[in-house]
N, C-alpha and C. Protein backbone atom coordinates (compact mmCIF):
# COMPACT_ATOMS: atom_id res chain seq x y z
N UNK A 1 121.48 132.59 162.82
CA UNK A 1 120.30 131.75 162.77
C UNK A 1 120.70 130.39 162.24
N UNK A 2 120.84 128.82 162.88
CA UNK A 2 120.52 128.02 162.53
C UNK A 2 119.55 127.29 161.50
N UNK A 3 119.40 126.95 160.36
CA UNK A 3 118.52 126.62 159.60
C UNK A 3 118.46 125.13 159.83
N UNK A 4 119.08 124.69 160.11
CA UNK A 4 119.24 123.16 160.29
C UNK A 4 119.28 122.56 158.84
N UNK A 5 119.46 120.96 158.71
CA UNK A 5 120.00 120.15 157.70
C UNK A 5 118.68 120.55 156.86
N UNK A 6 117.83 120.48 156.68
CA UNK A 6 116.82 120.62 156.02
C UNK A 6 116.57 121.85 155.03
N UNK A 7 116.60 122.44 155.99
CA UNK A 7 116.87 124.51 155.65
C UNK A 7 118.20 124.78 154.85
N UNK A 8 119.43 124.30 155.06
CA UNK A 8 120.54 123.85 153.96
C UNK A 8 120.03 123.89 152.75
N UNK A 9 119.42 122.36 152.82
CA UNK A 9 119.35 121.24 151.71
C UNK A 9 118.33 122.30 150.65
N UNK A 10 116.97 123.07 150.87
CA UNK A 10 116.32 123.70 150.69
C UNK A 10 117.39 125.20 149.80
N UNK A 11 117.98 125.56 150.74
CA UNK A 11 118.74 126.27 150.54
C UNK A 11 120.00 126.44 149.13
N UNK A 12 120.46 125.06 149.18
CA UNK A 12 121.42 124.51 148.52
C UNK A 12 120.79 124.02 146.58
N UNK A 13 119.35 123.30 147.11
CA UNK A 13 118.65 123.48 145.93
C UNK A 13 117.85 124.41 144.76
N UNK A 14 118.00 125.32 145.55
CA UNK A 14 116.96 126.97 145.00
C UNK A 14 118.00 127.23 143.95
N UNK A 15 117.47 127.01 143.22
CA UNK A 15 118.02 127.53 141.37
C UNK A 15 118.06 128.81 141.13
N UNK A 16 118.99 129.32 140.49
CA UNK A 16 119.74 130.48 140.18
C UNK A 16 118.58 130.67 138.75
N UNK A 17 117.84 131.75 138.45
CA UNK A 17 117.18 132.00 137.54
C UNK A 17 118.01 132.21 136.53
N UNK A 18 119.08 132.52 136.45
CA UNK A 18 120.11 132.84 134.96
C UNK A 18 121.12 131.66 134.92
N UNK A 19 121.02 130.22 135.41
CA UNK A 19 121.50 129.08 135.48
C UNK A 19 121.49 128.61 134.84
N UNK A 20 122.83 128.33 133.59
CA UNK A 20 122.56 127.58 132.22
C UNK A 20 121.98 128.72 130.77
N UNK A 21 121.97 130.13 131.88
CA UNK A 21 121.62 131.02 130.19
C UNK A 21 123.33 131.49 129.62
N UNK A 22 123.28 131.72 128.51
CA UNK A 22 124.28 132.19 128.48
C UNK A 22 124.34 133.83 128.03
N UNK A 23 125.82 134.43 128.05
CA UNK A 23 125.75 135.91 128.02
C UNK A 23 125.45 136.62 127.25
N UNK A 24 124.85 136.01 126.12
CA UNK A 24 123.57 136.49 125.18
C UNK A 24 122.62 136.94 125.46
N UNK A 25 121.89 135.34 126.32
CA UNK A 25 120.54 136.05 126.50
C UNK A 25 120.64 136.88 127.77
N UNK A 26 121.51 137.15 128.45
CA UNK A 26 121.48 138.01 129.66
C UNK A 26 121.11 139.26 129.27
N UNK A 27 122.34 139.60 128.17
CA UNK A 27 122.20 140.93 127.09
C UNK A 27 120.87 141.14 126.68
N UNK A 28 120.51 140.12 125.88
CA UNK A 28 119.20 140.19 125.42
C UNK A 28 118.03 140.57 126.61
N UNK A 29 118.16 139.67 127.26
CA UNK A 29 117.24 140.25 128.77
C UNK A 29 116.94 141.49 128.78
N UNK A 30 118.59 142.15 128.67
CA UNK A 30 118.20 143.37 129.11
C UNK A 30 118.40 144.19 128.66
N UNK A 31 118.54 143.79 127.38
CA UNK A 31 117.58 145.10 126.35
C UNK A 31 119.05 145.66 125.35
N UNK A 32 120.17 145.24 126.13
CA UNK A 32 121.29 145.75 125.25
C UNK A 32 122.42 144.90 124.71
N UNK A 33 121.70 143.82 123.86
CA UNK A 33 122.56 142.83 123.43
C UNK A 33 123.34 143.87 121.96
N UNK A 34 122.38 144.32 121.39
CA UNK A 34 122.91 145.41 120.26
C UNK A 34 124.30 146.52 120.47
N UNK A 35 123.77 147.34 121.58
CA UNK A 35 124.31 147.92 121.81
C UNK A 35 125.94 147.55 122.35
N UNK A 36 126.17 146.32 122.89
CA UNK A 36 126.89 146.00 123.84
C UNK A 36 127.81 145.39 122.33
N UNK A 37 127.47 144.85 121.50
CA UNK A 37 128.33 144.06 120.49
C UNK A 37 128.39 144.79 119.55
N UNK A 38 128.16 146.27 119.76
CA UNK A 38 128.39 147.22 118.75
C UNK A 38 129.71 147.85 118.88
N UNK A 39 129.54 148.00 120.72
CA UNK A 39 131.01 148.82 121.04
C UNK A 39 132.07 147.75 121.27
N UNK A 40 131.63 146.30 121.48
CA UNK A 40 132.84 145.32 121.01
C UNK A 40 133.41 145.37 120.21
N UNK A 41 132.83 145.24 118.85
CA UNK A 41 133.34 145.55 117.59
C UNK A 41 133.71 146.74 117.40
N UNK A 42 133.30 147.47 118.26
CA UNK A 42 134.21 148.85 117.60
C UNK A 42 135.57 148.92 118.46
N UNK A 43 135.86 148.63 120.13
CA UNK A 43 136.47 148.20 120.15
C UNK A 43 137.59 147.02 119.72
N UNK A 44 137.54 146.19 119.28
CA UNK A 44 138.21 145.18 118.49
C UNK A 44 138.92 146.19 117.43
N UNK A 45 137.94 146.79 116.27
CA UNK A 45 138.32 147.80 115.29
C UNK A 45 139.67 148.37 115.78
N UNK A 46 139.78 148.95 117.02
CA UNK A 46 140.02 150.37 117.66
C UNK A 46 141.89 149.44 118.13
N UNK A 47 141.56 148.10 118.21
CA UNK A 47 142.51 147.20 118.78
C UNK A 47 143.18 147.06 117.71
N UNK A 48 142.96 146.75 116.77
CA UNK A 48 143.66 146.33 115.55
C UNK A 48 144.43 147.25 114.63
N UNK A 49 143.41 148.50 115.14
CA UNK A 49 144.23 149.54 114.30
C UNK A 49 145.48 150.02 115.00
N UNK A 50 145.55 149.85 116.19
CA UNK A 50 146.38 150.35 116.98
C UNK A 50 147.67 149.28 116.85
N UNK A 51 147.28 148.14 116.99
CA UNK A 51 148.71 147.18 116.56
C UNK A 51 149.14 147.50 115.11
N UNK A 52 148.16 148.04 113.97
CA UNK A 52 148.87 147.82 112.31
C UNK A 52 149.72 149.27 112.58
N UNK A 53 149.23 150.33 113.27
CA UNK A 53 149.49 151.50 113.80
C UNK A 53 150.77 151.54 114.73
N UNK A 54 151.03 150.76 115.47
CA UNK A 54 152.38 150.56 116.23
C UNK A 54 153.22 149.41 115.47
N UNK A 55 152.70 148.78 114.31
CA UNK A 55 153.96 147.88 113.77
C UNK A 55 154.99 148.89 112.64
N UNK A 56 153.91 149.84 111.94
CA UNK A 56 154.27 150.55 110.82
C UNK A 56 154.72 152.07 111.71
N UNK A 57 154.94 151.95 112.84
CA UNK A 57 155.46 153.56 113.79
C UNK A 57 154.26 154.89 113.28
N UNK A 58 153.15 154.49 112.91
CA UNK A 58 152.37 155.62 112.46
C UNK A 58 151.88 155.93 113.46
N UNK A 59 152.05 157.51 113.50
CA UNK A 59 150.81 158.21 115.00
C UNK A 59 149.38 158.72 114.59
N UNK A 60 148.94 159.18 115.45
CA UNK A 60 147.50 159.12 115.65
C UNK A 60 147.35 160.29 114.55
N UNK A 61 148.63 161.34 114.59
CA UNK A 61 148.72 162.43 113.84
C UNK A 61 148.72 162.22 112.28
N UNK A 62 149.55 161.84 112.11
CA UNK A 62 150.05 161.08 110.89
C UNK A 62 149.24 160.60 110.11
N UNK A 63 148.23 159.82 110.80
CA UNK A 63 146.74 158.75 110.25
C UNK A 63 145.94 160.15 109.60
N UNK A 64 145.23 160.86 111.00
CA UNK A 64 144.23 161.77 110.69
C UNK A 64 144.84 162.40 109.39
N UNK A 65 146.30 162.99 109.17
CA UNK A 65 146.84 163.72 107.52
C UNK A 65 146.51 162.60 107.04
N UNK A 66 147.06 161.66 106.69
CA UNK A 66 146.55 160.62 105.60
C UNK A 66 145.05 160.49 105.48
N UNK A 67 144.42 160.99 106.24
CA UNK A 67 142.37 160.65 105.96
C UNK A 67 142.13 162.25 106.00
N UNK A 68 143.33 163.13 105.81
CA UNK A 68 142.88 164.59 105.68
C UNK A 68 141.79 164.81 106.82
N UNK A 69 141.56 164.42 107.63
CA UNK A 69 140.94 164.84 109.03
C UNK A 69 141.47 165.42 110.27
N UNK A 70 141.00 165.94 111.09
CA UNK A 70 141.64 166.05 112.40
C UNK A 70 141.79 165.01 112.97
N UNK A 71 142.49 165.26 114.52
CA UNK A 71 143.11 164.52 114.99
C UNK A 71 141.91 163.69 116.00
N UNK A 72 141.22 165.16 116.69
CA UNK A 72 139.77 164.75 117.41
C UNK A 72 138.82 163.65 116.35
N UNK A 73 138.45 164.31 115.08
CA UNK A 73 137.83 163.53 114.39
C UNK A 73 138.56 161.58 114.48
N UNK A 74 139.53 161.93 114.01
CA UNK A 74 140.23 160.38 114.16
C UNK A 74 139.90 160.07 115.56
N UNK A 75 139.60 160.41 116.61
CA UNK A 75 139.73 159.99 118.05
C UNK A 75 137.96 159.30 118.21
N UNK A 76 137.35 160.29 117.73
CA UNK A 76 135.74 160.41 118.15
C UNK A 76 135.55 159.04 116.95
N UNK A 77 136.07 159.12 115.35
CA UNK A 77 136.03 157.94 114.77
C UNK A 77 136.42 156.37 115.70
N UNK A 78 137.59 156.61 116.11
CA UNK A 78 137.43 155.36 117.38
C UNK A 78 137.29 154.97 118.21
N UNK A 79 136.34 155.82 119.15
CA UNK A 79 135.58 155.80 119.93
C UNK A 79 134.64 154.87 120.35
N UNK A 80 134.87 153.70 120.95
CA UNK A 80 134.14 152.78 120.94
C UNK A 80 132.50 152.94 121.61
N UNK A 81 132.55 154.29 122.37
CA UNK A 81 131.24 154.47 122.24
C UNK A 81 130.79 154.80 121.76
N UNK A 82 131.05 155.14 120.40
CA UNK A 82 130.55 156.01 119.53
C UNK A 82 130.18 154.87 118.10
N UNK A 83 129.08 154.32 117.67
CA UNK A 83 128.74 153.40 117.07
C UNK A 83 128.62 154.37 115.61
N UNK A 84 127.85 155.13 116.08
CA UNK A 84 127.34 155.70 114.11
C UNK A 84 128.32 156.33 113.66
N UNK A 85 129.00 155.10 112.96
CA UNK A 85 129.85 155.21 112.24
C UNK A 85 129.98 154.73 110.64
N UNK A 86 130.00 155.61 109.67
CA UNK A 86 129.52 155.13 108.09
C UNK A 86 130.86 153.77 108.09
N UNK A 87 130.06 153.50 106.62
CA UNK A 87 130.82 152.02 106.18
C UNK A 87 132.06 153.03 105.16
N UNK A 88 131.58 153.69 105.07
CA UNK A 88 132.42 154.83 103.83
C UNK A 88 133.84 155.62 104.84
N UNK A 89 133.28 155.74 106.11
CA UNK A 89 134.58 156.26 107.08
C UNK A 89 135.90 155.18 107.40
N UNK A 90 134.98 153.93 107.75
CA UNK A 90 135.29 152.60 108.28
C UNK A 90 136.53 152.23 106.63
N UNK A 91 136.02 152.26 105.88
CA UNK A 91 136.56 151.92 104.77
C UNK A 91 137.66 153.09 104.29
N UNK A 92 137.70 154.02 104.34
CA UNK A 92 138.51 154.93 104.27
C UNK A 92 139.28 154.87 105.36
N UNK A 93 139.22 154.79 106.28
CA UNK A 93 140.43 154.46 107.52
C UNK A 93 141.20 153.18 107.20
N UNK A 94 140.67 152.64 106.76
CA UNK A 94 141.25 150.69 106.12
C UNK A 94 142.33 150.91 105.16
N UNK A 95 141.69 152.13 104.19
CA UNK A 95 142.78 152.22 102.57
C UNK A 95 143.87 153.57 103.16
N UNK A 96 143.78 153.78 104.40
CA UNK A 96 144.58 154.98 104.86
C UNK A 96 145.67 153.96 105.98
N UNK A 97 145.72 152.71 106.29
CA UNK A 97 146.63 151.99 106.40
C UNK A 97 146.91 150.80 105.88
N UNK A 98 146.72 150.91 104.70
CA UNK A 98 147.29 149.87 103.59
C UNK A 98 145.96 148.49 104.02
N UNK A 99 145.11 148.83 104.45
CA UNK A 99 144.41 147.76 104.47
C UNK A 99 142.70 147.69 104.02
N UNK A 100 142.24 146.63 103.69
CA UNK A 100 140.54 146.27 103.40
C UNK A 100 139.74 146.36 104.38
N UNK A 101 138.59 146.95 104.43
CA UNK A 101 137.24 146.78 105.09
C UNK A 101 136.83 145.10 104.84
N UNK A 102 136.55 144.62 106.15
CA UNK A 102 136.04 143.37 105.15
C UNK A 102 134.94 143.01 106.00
N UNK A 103 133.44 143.28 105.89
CA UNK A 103 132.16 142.79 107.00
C UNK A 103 131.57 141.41 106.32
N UNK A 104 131.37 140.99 107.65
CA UNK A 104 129.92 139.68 107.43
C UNK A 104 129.22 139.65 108.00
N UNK A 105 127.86 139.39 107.72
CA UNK A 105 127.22 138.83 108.13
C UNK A 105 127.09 137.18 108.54
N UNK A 106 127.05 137.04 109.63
CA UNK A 106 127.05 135.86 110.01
C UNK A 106 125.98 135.05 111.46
């Protein structure tokens, strides 16, 4: 189908409704801005432990004995879909590789 120069121009001008939002409010839109920057951060978590975890040769095994847990437990703990997670676990995994919990609010 031909639209001709007009039908283009028409065409070419029709604004994108999410034009200029950014990927906040997209989230927000739709209902899972929470959810979505929950499993970021827990991912990120899950990232970091794994580099202090491959600089110091510690395995996944190794960790869970040092937090006296299983190995599943340590797994399901970093589980980035898995959000409900205490500040008391989070912090005990921190002092079980030589390191601080440290949150903000910001």
């Amino acid at each position: 189908m031909i639209c001709g120069l007009n039908g283009l121009k028409k065409m070419m001008t029709k604004k994108n409704p999410h034009s200029g939002s950014t990927l906040d409010d997209f989230l927000i839109e739709e209902g899972i801005f929470e959810e979505v920057t929950a499993q970021a951060h827990k991912q990120l978590l899950a990232l970091q432990l794994q580099d202090i975890m491959d600089a110091e040769e510690m395995s996944k095994t190794s960790l869970a004995e040092r937090l006296e847990t299983s190995r599943s437990q340590l797994d399901r703990l970093l589980d980035p879909e898995n959000t409900a997670v205490t500040l008391e676990s989070l912090s005990r995994l921190a002092t079980a590789v030589g390191r601080k919990l440290r949150i903000e609010l910001v």
